[in-house]
Protein backbone atom coordinates (compact mmCIF):
# COMPACT_ATOMS: atom_id res chain seq x y z
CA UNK A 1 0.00 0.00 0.00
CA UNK A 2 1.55 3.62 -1.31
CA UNK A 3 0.86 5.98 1.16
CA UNK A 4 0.08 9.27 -0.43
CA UNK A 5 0.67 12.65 2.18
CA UNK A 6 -2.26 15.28 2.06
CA UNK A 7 -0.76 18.07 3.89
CA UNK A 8 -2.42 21.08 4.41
CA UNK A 9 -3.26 24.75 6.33
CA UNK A 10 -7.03 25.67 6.99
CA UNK A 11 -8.05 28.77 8.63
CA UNK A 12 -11.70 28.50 7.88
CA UNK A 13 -12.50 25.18 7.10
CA UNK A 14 -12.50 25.55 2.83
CA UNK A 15 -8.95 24.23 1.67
CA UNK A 16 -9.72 21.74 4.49
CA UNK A 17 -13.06 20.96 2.47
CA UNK A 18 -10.79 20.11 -0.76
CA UNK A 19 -8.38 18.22 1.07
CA UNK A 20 -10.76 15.76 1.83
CA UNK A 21 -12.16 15.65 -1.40
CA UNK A 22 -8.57 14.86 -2.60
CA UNK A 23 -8.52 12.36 0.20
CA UNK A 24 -11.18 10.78 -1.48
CA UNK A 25 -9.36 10.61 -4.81
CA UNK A 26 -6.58 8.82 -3.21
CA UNK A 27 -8.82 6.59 -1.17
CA UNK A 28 -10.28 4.99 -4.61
CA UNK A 29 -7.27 3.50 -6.09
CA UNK A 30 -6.39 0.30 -5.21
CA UNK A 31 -2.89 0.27 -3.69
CA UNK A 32 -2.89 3.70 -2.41
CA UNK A 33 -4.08 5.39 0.92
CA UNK A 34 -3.98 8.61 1.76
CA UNK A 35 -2.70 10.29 5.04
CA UNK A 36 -4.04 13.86 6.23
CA UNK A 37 -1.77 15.93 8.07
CA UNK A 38 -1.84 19.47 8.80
CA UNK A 39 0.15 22.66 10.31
CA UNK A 40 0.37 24.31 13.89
CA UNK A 41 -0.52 28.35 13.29
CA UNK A 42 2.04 30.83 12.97
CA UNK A 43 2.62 32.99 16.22
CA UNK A 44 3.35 36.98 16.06
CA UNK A 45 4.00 36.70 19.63
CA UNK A 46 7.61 34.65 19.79
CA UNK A 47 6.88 32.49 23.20
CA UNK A 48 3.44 31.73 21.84
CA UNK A 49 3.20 27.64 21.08
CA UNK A 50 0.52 25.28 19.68
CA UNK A 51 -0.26 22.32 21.25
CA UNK A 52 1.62 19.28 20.03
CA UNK A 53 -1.59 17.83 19.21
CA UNK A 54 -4.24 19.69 17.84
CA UNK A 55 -7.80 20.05 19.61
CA UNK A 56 -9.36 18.88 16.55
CA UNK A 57 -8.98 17.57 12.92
CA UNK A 58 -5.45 16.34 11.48
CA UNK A 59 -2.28 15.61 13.27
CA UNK A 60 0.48 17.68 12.77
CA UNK A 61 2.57 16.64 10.02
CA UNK A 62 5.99 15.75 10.90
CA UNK A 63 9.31 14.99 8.75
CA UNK A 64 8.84 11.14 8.61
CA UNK A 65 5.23 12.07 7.06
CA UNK A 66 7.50 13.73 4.52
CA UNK A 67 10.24 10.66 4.22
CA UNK A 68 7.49 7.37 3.86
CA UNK A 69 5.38 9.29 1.38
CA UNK A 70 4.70 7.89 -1.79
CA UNK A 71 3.55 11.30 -3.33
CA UNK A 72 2.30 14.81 -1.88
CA UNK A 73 -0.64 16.72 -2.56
CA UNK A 74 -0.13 20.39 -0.38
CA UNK A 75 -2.79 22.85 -0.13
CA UNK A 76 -3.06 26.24 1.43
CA UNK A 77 -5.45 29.70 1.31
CA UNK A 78 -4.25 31.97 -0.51
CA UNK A 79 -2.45 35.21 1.11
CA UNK A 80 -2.12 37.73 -1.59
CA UNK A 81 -1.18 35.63 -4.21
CA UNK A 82 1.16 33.35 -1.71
CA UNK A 83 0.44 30.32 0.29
CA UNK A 84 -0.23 31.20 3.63
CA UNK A 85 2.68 31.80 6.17
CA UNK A 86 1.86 28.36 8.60
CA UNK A 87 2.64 25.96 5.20
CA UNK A 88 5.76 28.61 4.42
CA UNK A 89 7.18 28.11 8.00
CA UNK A 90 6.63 24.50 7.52
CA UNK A 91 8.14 23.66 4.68
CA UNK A 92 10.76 26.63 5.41
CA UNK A 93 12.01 23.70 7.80
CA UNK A 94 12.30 21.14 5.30
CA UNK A 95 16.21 21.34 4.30
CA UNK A 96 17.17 18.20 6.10
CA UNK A 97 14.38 16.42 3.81
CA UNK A 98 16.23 18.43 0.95
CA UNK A 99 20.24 17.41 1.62
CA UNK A 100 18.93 13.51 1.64
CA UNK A 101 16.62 13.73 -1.54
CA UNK A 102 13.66 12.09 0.34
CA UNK A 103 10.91 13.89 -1.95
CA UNK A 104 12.72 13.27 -5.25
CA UNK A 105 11.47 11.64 -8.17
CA UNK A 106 7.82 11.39 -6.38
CA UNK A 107 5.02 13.08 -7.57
CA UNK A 108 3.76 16.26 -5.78
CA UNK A 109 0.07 18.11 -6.23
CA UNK A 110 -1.07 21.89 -5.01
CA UNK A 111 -4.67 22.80 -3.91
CA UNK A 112 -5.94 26.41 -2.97
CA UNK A 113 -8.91 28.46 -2.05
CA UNK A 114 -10.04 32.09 -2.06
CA UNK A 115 -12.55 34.45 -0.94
CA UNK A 116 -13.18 36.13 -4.26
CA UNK A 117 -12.63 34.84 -8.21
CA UNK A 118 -9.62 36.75 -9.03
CA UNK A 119 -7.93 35.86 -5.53
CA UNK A 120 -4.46 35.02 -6.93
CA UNK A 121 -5.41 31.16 -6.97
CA UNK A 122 -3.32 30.36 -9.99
CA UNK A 123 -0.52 32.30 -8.11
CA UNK A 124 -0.89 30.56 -4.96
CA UNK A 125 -0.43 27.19 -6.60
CA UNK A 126 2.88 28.47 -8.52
CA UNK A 127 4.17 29.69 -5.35
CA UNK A 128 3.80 26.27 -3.90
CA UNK A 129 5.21 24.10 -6.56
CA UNK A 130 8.55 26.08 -6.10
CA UNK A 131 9.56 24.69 -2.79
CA UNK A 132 8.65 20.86 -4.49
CA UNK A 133 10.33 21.77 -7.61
CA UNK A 134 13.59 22.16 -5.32
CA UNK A 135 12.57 19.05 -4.02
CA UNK A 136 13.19 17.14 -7.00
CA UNK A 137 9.30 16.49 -7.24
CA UNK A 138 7.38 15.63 -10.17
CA UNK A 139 4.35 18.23 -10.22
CA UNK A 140 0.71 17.03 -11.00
CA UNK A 141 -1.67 19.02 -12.56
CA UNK A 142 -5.53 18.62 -13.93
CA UNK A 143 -5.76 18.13 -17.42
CA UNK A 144 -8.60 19.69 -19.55
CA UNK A 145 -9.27 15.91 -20.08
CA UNK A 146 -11.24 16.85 -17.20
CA UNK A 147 -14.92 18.32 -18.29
CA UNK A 148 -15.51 20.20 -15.07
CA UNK A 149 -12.20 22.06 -16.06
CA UNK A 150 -13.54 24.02 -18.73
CA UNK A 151 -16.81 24.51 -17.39
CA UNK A 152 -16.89 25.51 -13.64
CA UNK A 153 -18.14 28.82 -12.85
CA UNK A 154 -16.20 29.08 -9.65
CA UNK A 155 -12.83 27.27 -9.00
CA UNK A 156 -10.32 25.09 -10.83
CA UNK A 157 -7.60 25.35 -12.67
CA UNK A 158 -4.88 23.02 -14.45
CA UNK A 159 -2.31 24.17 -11.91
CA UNK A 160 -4.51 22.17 -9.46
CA UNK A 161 -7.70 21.77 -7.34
CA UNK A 162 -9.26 25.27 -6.01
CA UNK A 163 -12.27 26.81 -4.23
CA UNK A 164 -13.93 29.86 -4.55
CA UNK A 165 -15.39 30.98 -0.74
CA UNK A 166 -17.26 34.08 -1.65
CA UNK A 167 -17.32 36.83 0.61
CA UNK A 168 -19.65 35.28 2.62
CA UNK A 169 -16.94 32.76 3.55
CA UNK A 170 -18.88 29.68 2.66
CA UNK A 171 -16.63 26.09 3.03
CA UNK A 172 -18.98 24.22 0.99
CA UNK A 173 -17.16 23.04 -2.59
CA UNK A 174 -19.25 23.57 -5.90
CA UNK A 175 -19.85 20.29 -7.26
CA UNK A 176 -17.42 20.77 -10.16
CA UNK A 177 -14.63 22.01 -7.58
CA UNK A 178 -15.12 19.01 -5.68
CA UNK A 179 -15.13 16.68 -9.28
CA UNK A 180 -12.04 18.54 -9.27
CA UNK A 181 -10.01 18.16 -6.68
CA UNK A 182 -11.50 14.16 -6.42
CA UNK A 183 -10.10 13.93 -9.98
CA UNK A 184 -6.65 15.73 -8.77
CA UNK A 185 -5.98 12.69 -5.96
CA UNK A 186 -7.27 9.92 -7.78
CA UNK A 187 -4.06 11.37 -10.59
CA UNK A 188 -2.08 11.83 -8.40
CA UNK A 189 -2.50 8.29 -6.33
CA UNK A 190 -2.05 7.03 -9.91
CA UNK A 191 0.62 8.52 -10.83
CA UNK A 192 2.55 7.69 -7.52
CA UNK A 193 1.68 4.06 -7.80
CA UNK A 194 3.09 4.15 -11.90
CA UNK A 195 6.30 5.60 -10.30
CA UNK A 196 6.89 2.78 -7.99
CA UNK A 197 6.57 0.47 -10.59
């Protein structure tokens, strides 16, 4: 069984909402199993500390969740066009992971959401395949093989899965955003599992 990491950072509950959808994705390939991990919050005050297990939800992800991984799909909200500063910190911590090549040659996806259309989604997801590119990971995208690509009114893109909030802040997906990011784990499980062959 390949073991494919869905890490991610959720203030609000809506990239949360697509990682589980990808979850899904991964969940219906034979061979391949997905684990959910997730990121502590990013202090302004410096003694300030999370727990070292989270009240709720995901456990933390930690560098061996990193090391067994078969592939990664890593999703964030977007912060002005950039993923938000928890994931940064996170994988700003990653250089021992780096120097020993333990995310090379696997296969790596991005997922996103936003409050409003024009967000920076498509920037978000660039800004997070940089850190996998230096990696050495092989970055998954959604092809327009995909019909919900080229007809969702809200989010989706062929840089990977996305959500549009609205400014009411709503977490639930649009059906063709969750087709979407679905789709975008069941490739990327796929892919992973073609890799190890």
């Amino acid at each position: 069984m390949k073991e494919i990491l869905v890490l991610y950072y959720s203030r609000h509950g809506s990239t949360l909402n697509l990682a589980r959808q990808i979850v899904r994705g991964i969940d219906s390939v034979d061979g391949a199993s997905a684990r959910l991990r997730t990121v502590p919050p990013v202090s302004t005050v410096c003694e300030a500390s999370a727990p070292a297990v989270p009240d709720s939800g995901a456990p933390y992800a930690e560098a061996i969740d990193l090391e067994e991984c078969a592939g990664l799909a890593l999703g964030s909200p977007t912060r002005f066009g950039n993923m938000a500063a928890p994931l940064k910190y996170f994988l700003d911590g990653t250089s021992p992971q780096w120097l020993s090549g333990a995310l090379a040659g696997k296969p790596a996806a991005v997922f996103t959401s936003t409050a409003s259309q024009h967000g920076g989604q498509e920037s978000t997801l660039l800004s997070m395949m940089l850190p996998l590119l230096h990696h050495g990971m092989l970055i998954v995208g959604l092809p327009y093989a995909e019909p919900e690509l080229a007809h969702t009114p809200d989010g989706g893109t062929p840089y990977g899965a996305s959500h549009v909030t609205g400014a009411d802040a709503r977490t639930a997906l649009s059906e063709p955003e969750a087709k979407l990011a679905f789709a975008l784990g069941r490739r990327l499980a796929l892919t992973a599992l073609k890799l190890a062959d």
